[in-house]
Protein backbone atom coordinates (compact mmCIF):
# COMPACT_ATOMS: atom_id res chain seq x y z
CA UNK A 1 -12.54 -6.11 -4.02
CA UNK A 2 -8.83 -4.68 -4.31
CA UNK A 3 -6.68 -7.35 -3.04
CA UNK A 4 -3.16 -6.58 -4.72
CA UNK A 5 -1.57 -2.92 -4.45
CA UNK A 6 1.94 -2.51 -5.57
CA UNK A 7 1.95 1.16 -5.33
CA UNK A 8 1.03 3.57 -2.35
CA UNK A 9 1.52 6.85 -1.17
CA UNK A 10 2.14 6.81 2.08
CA UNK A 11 1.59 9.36 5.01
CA UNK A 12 4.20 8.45 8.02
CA UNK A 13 4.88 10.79 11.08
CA UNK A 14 7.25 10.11 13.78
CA UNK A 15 6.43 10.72 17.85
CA UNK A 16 7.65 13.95 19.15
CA UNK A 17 10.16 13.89 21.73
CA UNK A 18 9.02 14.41 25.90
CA UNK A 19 9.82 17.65 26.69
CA UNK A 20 12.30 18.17 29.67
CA UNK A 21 11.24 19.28 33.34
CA UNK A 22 12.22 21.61 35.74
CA UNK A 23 11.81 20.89 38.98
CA UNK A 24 13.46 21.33 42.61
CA UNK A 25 14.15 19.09 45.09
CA UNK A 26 12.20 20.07 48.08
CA UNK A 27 12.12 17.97 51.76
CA UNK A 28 11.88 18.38 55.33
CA UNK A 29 14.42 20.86 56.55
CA UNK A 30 15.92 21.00 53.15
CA UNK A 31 13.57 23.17 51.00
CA UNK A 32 16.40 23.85 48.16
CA UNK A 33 17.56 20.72 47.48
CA UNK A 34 19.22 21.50 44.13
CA UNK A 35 17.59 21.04 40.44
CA UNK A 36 15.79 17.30 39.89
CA UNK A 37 13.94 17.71 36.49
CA UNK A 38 14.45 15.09 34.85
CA UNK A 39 14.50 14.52 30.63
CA UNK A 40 11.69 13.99 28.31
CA UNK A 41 11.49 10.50 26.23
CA UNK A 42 12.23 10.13 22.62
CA UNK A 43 10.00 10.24 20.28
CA UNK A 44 9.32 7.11 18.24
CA UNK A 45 10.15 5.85 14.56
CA UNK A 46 8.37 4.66 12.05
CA UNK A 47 10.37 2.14 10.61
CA UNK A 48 9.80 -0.23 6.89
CA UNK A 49 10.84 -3.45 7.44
CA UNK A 50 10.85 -6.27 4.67
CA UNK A 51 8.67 -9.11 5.76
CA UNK A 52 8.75 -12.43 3.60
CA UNK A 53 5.25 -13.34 4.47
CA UNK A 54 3.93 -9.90 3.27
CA UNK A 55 2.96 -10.02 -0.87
CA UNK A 56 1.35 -6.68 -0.99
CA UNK A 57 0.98 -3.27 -0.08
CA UNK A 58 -2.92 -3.23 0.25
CA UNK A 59 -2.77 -2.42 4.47
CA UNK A 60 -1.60 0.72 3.32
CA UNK A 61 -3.53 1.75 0.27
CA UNK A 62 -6.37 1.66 3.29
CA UNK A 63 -4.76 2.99 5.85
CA UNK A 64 -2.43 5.36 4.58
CA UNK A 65 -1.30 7.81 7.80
CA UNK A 66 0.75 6.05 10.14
CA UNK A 67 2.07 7.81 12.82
CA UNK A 68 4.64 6.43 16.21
CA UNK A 69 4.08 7.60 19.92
CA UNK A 70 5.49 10.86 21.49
CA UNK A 71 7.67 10.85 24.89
CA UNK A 72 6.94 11.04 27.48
CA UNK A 73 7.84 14.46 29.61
CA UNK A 74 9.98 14.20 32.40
CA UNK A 75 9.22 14.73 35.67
CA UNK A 76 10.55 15.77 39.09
CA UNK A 77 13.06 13.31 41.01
CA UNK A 78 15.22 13.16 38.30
CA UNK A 79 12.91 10.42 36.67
CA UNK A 80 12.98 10.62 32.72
CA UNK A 81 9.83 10.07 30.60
CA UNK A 82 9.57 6.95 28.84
CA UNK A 83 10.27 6.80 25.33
CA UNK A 84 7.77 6.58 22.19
CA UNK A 85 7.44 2.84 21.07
CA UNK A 86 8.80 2.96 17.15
CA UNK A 87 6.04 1.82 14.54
CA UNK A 88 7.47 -1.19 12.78
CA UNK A 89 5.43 -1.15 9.14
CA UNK A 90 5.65 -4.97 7.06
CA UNK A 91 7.00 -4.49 3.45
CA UNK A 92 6.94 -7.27 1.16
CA UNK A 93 10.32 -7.99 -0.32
CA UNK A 94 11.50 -5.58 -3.32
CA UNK A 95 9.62 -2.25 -2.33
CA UNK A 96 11.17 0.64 -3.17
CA UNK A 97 10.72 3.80 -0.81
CA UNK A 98 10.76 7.22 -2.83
CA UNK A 99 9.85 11.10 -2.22
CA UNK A 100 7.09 12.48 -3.78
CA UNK A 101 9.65 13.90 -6.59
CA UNK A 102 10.59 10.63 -7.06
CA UNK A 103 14.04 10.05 -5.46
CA UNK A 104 14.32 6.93 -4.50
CA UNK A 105 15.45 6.63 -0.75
CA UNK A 106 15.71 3.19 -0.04
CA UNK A 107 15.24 -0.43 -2.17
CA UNK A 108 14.11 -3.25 0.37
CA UNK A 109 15.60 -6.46 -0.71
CA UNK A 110 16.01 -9.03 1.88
CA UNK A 111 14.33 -10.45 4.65
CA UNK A 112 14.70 -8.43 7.47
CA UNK A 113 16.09 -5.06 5.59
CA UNK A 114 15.25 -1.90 7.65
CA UNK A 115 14.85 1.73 6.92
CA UNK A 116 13.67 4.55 9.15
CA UNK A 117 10.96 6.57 7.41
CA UNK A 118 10.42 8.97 9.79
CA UNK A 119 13.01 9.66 12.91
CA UNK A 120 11.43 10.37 16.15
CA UNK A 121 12.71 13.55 18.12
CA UNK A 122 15.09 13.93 20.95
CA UNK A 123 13.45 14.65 24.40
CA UNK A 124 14.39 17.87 25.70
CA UNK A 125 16.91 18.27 29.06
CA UNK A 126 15.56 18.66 32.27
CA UNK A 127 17.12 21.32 34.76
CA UNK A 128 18.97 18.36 36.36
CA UNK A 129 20.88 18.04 33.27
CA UNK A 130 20.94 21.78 32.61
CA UNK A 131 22.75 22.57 35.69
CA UNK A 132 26.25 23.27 36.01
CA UNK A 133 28.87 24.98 38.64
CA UNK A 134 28.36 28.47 36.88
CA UNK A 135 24.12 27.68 36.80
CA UNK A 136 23.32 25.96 39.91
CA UNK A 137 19.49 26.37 39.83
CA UNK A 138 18.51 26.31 36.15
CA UNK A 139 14.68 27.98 36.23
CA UNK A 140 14.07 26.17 32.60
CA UNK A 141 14.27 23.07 30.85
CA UNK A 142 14.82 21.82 27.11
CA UNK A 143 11.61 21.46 24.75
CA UNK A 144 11.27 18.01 23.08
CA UNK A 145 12.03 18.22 19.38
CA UNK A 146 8.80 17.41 17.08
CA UNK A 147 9.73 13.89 14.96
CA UNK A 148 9.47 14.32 11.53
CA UNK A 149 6.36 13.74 9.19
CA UNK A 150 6.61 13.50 5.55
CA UNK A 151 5.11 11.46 2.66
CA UNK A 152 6.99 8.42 0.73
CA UNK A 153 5.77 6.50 -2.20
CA UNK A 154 5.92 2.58 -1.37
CA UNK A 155 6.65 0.94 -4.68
CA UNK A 156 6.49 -2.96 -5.43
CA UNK A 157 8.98 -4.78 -7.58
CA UNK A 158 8.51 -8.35 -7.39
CA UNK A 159 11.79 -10.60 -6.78
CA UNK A 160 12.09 -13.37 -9.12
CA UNK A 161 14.13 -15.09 -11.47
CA UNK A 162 12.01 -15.28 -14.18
CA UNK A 163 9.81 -13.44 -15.73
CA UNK A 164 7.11 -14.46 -18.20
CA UNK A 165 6.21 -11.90 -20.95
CA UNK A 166 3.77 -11.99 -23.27
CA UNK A 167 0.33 -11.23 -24.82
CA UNK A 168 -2.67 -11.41 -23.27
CA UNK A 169 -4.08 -15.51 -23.42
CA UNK A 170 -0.76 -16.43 -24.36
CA UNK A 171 -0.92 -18.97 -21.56
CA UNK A 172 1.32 -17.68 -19.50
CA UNK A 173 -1.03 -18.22 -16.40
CA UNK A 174 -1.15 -22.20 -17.62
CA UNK A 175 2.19 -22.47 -17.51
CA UNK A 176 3.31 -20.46 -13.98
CA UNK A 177 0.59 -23.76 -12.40
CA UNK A 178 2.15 -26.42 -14.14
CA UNK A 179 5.73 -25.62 -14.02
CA UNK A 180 5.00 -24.48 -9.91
CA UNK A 181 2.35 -24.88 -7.28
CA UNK A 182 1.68 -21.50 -7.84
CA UNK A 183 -2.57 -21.64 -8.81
CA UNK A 184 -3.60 -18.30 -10.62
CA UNK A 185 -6.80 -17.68 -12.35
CA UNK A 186 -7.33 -19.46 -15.64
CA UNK A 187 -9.95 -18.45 -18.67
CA UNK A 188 -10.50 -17.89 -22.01
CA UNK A 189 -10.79 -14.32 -22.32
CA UNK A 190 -7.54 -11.59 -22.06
CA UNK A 191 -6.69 -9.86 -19.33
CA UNK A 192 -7.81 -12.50 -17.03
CA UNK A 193 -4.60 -11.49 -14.60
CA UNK A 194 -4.69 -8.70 -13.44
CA UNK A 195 -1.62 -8.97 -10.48
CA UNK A 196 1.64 -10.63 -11.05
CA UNK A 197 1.35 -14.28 -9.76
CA UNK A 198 4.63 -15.76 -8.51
CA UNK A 199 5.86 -19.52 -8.56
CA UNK A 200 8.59 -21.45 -6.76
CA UNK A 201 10.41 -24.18 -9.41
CA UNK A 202 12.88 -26.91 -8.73
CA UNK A 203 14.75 -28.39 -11.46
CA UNK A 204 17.73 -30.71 -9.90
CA UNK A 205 19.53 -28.79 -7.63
CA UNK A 206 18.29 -25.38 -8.48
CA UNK A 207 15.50 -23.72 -7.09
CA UNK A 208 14.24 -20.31 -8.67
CA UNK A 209 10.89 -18.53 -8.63
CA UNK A 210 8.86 -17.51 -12.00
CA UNK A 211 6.12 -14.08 -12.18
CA UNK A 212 3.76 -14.17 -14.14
CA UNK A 213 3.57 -10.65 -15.21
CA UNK A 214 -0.28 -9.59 -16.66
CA UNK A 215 -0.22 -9.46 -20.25
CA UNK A 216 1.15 -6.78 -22.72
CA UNK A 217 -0.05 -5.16 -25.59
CA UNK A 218 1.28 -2.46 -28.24
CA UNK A 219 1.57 0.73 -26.45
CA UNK A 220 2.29 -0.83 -22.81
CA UNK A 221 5.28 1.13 -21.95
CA UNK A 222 2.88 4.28 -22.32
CA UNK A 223 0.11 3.84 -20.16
CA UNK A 224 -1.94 1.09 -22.48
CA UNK A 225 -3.64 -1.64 -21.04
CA UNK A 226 -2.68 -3.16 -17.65
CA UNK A 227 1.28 -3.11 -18.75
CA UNK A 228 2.74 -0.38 -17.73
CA UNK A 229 1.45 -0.43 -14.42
CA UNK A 230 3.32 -4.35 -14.02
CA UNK A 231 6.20 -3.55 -15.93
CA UNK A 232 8.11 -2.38 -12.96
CA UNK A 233 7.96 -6.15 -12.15
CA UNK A 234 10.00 -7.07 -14.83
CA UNK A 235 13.05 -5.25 -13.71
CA UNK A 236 14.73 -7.71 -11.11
CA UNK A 237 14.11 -10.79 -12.49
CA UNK A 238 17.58 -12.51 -14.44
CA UNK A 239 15.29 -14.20 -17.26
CA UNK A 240 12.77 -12.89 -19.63
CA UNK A 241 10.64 -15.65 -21.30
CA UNK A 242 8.51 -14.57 -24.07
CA UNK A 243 5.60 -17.24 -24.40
CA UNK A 244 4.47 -17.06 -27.51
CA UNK A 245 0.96 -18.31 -28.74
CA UNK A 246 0.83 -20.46 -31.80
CA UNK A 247 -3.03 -20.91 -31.91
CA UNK A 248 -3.93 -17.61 -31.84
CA UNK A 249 -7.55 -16.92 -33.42
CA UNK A 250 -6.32 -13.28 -34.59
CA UNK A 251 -5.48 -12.93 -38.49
CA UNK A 252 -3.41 -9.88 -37.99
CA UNK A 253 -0.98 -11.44 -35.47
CA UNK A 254 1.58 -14.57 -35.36
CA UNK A 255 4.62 -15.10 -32.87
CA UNK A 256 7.06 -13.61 -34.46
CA UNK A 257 5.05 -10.14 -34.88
CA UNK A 258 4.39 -10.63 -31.08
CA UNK A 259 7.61 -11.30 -30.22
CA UNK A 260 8.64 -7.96 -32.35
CA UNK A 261 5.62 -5.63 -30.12
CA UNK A 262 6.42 -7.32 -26.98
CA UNK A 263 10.46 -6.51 -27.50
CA UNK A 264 9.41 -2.86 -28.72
CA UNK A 265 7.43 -2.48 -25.31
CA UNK A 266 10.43 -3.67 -23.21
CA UNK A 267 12.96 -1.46 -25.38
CA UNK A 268 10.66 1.14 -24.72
CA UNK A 269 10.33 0.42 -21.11
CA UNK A 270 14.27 0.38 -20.78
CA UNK A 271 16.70 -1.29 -18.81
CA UNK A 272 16.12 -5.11 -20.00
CA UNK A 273 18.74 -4.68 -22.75
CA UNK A 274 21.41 -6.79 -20.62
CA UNK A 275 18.58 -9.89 -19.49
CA UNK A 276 19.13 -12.92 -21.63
CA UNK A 277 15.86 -13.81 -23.92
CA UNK A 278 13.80 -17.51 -24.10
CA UNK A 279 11.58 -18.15 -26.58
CA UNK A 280 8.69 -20.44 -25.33
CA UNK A 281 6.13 -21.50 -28.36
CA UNK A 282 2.91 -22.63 -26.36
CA UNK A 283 -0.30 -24.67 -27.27
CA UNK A 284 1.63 -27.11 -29.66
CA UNK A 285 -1.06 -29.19 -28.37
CA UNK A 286 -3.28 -27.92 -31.49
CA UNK A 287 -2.66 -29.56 -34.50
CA UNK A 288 -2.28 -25.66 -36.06
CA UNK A 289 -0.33 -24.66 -33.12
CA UNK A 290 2.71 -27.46 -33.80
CA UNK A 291 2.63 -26.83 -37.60
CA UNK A 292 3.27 -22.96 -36.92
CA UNK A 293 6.06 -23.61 -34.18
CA UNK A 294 7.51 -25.87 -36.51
CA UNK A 295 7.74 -22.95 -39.30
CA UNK A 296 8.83 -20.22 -37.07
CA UNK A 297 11.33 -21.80 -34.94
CA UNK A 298 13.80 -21.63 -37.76
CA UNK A 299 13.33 -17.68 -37.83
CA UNK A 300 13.42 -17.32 -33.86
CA UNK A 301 17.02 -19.47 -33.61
CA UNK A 302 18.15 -17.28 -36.80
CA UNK A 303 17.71 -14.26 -34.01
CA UNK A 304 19.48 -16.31 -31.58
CA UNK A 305 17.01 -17.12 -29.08
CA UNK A 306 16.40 -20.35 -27.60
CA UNK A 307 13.28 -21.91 -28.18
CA UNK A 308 11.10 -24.36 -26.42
CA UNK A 309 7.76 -25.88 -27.80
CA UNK A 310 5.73 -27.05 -25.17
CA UNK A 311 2.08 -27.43 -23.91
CA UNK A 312 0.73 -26.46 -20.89
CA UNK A 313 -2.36 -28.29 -21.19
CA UNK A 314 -1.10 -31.85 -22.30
CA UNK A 315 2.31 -31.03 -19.92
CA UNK A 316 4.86 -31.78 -22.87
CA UNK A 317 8.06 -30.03 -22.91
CA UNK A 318 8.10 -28.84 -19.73
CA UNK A 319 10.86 -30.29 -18.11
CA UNK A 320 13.61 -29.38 -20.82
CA UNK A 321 12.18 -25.80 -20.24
CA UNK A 322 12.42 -25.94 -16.57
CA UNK A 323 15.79 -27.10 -16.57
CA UNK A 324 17.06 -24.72 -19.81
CA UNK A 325 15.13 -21.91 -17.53
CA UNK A 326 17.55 -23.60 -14.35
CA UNK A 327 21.02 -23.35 -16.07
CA UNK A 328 20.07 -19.76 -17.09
CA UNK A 329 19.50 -18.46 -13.32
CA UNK A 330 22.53 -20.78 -12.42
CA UNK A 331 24.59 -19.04 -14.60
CA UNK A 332 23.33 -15.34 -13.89
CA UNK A 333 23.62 -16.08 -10.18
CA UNK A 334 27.26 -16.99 -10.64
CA UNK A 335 28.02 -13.64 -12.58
CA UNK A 336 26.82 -11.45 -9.78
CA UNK A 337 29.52 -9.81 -7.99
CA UNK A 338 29.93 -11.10 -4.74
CA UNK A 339 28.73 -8.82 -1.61
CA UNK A 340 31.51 -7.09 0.25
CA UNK A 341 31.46 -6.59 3.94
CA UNK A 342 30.04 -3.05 4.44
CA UNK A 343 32.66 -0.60 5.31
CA UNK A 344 32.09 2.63 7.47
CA UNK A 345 33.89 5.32 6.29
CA UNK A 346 33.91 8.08 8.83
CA UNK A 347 34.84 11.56 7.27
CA UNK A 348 35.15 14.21 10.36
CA UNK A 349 34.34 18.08 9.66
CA UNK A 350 36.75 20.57 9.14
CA UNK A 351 37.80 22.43 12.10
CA UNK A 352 36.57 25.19 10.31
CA UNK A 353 33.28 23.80 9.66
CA UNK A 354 30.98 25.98 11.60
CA UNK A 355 28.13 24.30 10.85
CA UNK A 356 25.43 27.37 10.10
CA UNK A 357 24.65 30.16 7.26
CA UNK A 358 24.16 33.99 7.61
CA UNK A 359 23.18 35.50 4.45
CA UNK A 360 21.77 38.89 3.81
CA UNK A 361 18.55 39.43 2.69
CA UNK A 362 16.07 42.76 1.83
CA UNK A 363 13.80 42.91 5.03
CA UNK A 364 11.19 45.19 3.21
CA UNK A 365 10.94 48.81 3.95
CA UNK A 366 15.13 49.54 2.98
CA UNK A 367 15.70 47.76 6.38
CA UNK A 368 17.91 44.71 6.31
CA UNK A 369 17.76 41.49 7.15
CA UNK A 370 19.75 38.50 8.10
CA UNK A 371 18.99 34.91 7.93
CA UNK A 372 20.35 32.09 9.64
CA UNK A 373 20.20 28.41 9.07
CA UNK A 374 22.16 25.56 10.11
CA UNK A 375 21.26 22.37 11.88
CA UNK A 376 22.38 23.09 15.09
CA UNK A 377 20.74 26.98 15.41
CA UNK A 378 17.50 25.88 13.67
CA UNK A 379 17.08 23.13 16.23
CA UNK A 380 17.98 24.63 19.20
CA UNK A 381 15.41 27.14 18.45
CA UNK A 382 12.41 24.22 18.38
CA UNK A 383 14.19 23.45 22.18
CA UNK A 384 13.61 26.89 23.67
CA UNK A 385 10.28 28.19 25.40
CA UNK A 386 10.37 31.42 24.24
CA UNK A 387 7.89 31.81 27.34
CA UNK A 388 10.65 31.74 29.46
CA UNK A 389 13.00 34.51 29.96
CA UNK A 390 15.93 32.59 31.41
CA UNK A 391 15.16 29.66 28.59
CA UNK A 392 16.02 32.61 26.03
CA UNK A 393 18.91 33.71 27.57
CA UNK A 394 20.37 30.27 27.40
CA UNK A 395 19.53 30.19 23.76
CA UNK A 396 21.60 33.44 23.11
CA UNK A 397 24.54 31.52 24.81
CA UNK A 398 24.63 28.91 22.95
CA UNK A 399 24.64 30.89 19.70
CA UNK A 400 27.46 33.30 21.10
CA UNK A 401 29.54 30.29 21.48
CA UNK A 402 28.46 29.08 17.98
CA UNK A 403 30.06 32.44 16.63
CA UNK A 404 26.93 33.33 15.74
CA UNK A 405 27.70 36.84 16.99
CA UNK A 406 31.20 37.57 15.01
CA UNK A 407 29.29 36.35 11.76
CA UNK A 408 26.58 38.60 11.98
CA UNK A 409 28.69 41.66 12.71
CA UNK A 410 31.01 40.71 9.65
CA UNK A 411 27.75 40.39 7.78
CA UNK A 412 26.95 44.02 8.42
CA UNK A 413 24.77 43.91 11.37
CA UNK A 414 23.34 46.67 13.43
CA UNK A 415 21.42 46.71 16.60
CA UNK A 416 18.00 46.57 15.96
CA UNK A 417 17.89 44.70 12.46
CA UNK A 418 16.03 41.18 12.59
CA UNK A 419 17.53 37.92 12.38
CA UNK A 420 15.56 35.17 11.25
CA UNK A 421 17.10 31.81 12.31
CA UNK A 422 15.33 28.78 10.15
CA UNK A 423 12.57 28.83 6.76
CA UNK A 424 9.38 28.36 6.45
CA UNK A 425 6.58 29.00 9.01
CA UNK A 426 9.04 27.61 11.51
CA UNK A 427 11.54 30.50 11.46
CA UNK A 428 11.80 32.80 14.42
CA UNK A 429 12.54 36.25 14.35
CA UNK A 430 14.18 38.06 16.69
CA UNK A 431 15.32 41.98 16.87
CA UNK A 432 19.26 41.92 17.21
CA UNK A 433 20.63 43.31 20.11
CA UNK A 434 24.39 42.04 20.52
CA UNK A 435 24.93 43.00 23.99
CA UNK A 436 22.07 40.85 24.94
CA UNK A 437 22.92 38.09 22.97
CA UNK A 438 27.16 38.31 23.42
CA UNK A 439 26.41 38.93 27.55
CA UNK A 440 27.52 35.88 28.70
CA UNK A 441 28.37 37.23 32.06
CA UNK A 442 24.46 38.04 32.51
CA UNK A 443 23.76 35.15 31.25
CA UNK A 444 25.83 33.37 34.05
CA UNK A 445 23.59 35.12 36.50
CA UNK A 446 20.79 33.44 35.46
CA UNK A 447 20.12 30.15 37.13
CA UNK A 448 22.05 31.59 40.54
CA UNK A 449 20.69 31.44 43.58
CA UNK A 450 23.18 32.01 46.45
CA UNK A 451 20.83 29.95 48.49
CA UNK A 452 23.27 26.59 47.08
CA UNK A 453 26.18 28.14 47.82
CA UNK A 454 26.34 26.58 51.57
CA UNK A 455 29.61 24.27 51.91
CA UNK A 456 28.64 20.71 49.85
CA UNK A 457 30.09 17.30 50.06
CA UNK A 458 32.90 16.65 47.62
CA UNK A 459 31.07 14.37 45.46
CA UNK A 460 28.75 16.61 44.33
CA UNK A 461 31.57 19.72 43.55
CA UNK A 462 32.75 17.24 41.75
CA UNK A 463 30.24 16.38 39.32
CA UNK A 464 28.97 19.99 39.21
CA UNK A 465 32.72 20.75 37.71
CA UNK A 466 32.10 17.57 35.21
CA UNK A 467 29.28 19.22 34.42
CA UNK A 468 30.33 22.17 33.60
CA UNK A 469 32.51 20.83 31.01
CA UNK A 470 30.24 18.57 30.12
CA UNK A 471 28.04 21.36 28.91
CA UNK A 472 30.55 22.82 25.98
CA UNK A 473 30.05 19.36 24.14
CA UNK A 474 26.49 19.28 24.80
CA UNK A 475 25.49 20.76 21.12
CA UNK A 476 27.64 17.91 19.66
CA UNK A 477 26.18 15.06 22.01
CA UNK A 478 22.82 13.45 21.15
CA UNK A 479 22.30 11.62 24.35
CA UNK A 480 19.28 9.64 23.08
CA UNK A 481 20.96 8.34 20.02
């Protein structure tokens, strides 16, 4: 049974945002009370968060589609629906979150490190909200936004120090459990690790952690043998250790032919160039094994590495290699560059910035038409209920004031040609009248009823003026954020 994953695709979908109400105040004696819908709830996240007691990615390779709660709506008496609870997903430390295309969107390092996967929506306004001095009764409310779905590749990188590298029965496994507690399977037959193992060593006062990365063979960094699906594990660690085996029962190989296939693989990999090199001769415990680490070491120190002869079975020469392996990690900690405090940099639009697109396209048929799209426009249409005459007035307000209008006419316009506002099967079309759209004094008809125009305390002409003003900066104002 599967018990290590490193690499998932993942299916994640956010909770849709509560949808807004409208509603009226009704009592005894008072059966107009004024507008009391109140908002819908926002949609939850799904959220990756790096967990240091998570090693693997196998919850997800069986459950793959993850998805956070919706909003609630809102209801009457001004009482908002709840929000969606955000899905908090365990990462082990070192995953990498990527599109399908491969981009890579985030690189978890760090207990604790967070990134949202998949935003919730924003609940829609109820009437209450809606309602303003010039639209007292506001017959519509504000759909909840849909959260957004998508799929990300999870991929794991382990986070060591070390790294040991090296043919299959090379004994790299033997020496991860004697130089650590770290206990990985053992045999005499290749390929007998088949996940990265990882090891926690202390060598005075320095404390580092060694993978065991499954063996490599000619032809690793293409798709051969079990390397090139580990080799991704090699790319954090500080230290490469090649662990050489000097008792090998092969006639066509020796260590320093290994050493040459195992350095093609990680040249061919890429990256590695800048990660100092160890040389670690194994299995001098064999009377054949010391005689040929005594006759290559002269050729491996020619190259400039640094070579250790040790045995993992009789435990001999381990402790100069733990603390050579030590000074190395020291050192390469030291050289990183120290983390600066983050720094927001906050870069406000142009005045000019408007926000939207209108470009012209051929509608078919020698008729033309115009497309719009733009975050604001393309959203406010997944708000409207197109079931709802009033609701779709208020939509061609809002993209009058956008300057929707003036574009389109610049852009050639004529009454009666469509305008398509979004892409995709979520575009709306609509056939372009700009008296209905640019009528704002209709508009302000809608959502009157002369019924609230009896005398009313001064506390609540006051906030009908607030909001009133409030509403111009609505389209700028996320008030779930």
């Amino acid at each position: 049974m599967t018990t290590f994953v490193d690499r998932v695709t993942l299916h994640v979908a956010a909770g849709n945002g509560g949808h807004g109400c409208a509603s009226v105040h009704r009592e005894k004696f008072r059966p107009l009370g004024g507008p009391d819908g109140g908002n819908g709830g926002r949609g939850g996240d799904v959220i990756l968060t790096v967990d240091q007691n998570v090693t693997t990615l196998i919850d997800y390779h069986h459950t793959p589609h993850r998805k956070a709660t919706n909003g609630r709506p809102g209801e009457g008496g001004n009482r908002a629906g709840a929000d969606g609870r955000d899905l908090v997903l365990s990462v082990p430390d070192g995953t990498v979150v990527r599109t399908g295309d491969g981009e890579v969107l985030a690189d978890l390092v760090g207990h604790g490190t967070t990134f949202v996967a998949a935003q919730g929506g924003r609940g829609g306004l109820g009437n209450a909200a809606l309602a303003s001095q010039r639209r007292k009764a506001p017959g519509f409310a504000l759909l909840g936004e849909p959260g957004t779905a998508r799929d990300v590749v999870l991929e794991l990188k382990t986070v060591a120090d070390v790294a040991l590298v090296g043919y299959p029965s090379a004994g790299k496994s033997s020496l991860i459990s004697v130089l650590s507690a770290a206990k990985p399977k053992i045999a005499d037959y290749p390929f007998t690790t088949l996940v990265p193992n990882l090891g926690v060593v202390t060598a005075g006062a320095v404390t580092y952690t060694v993978a065991d990365v499954p063996g490599l063979i000619p032809g690793a960094s293409e798709g051969r043998g079990l390397g090139l699906a580990f080799l991704r594990h090699v790319e954090r660690c500080a230290v490469l250790v090649h662990v050489l085996d000097t008792a090998t029962l092969e006639s066509d190989r020796d260590p320093l032919s290994d050493l040459d296939v195992i350095e093609e693989e990680l040249r061919a990999y890429g990256g590695l160039e800048d990660r100092p090199r160890v040389v670690v001769l194994n299995k001098i415990d064999i009377p054949d094994g010391r005689d040929l680490a005594e006759m290559v070491r002269p050729d491996l120190e020619e190259r400039g590495f640094t070579v250790y002869e040790v045995s993992a079975v009789a435990r001999t020469g381990l402790r100069e290699l733990s603390y050579g392996l030590a000074g190395l990690v020291d050192a390469a900690r030291a050289a990183r560059p120290r983390q600066e405090s983050t720094r927001i940099v906050i870069r406000p639009q142009a005045v000019d910035e408007t926000g939207f697109t209108v470009v012209r396209e051929d509608g078919g048929g020698g008729g033309a038409l115009f497309r719009i799209t733009g975050e604001k426009p393309e959203r406010w249409v997944r708000q409207t209920d197109f079931g709802n005459d009033e609701a779709v007035g208020y939509l061609g307000d809002r993209l009058n004031r956008l300057g929707v209008e003036d574009r389109l006419r610049k852009a050639g316009a004529k009454p009666g040609d469509d305008v398509v506002i979004g892409t995709g099967e979520d575009a709306v079309v609509f056939d372009w009248e700009p008296a209905m759209a640019s009528g704002a004094e209709m508009l302000g008809r809608r959502g009157e009823d002369h019924r609230f125009d009896a005398p009313r305390p001064a506390a609540q002409r006051r906030r009908e003026r607030e909001a009133e003003r409030a509403e111009e900066e609505y389209e700028d104002f996320d008030p779930f954020a």
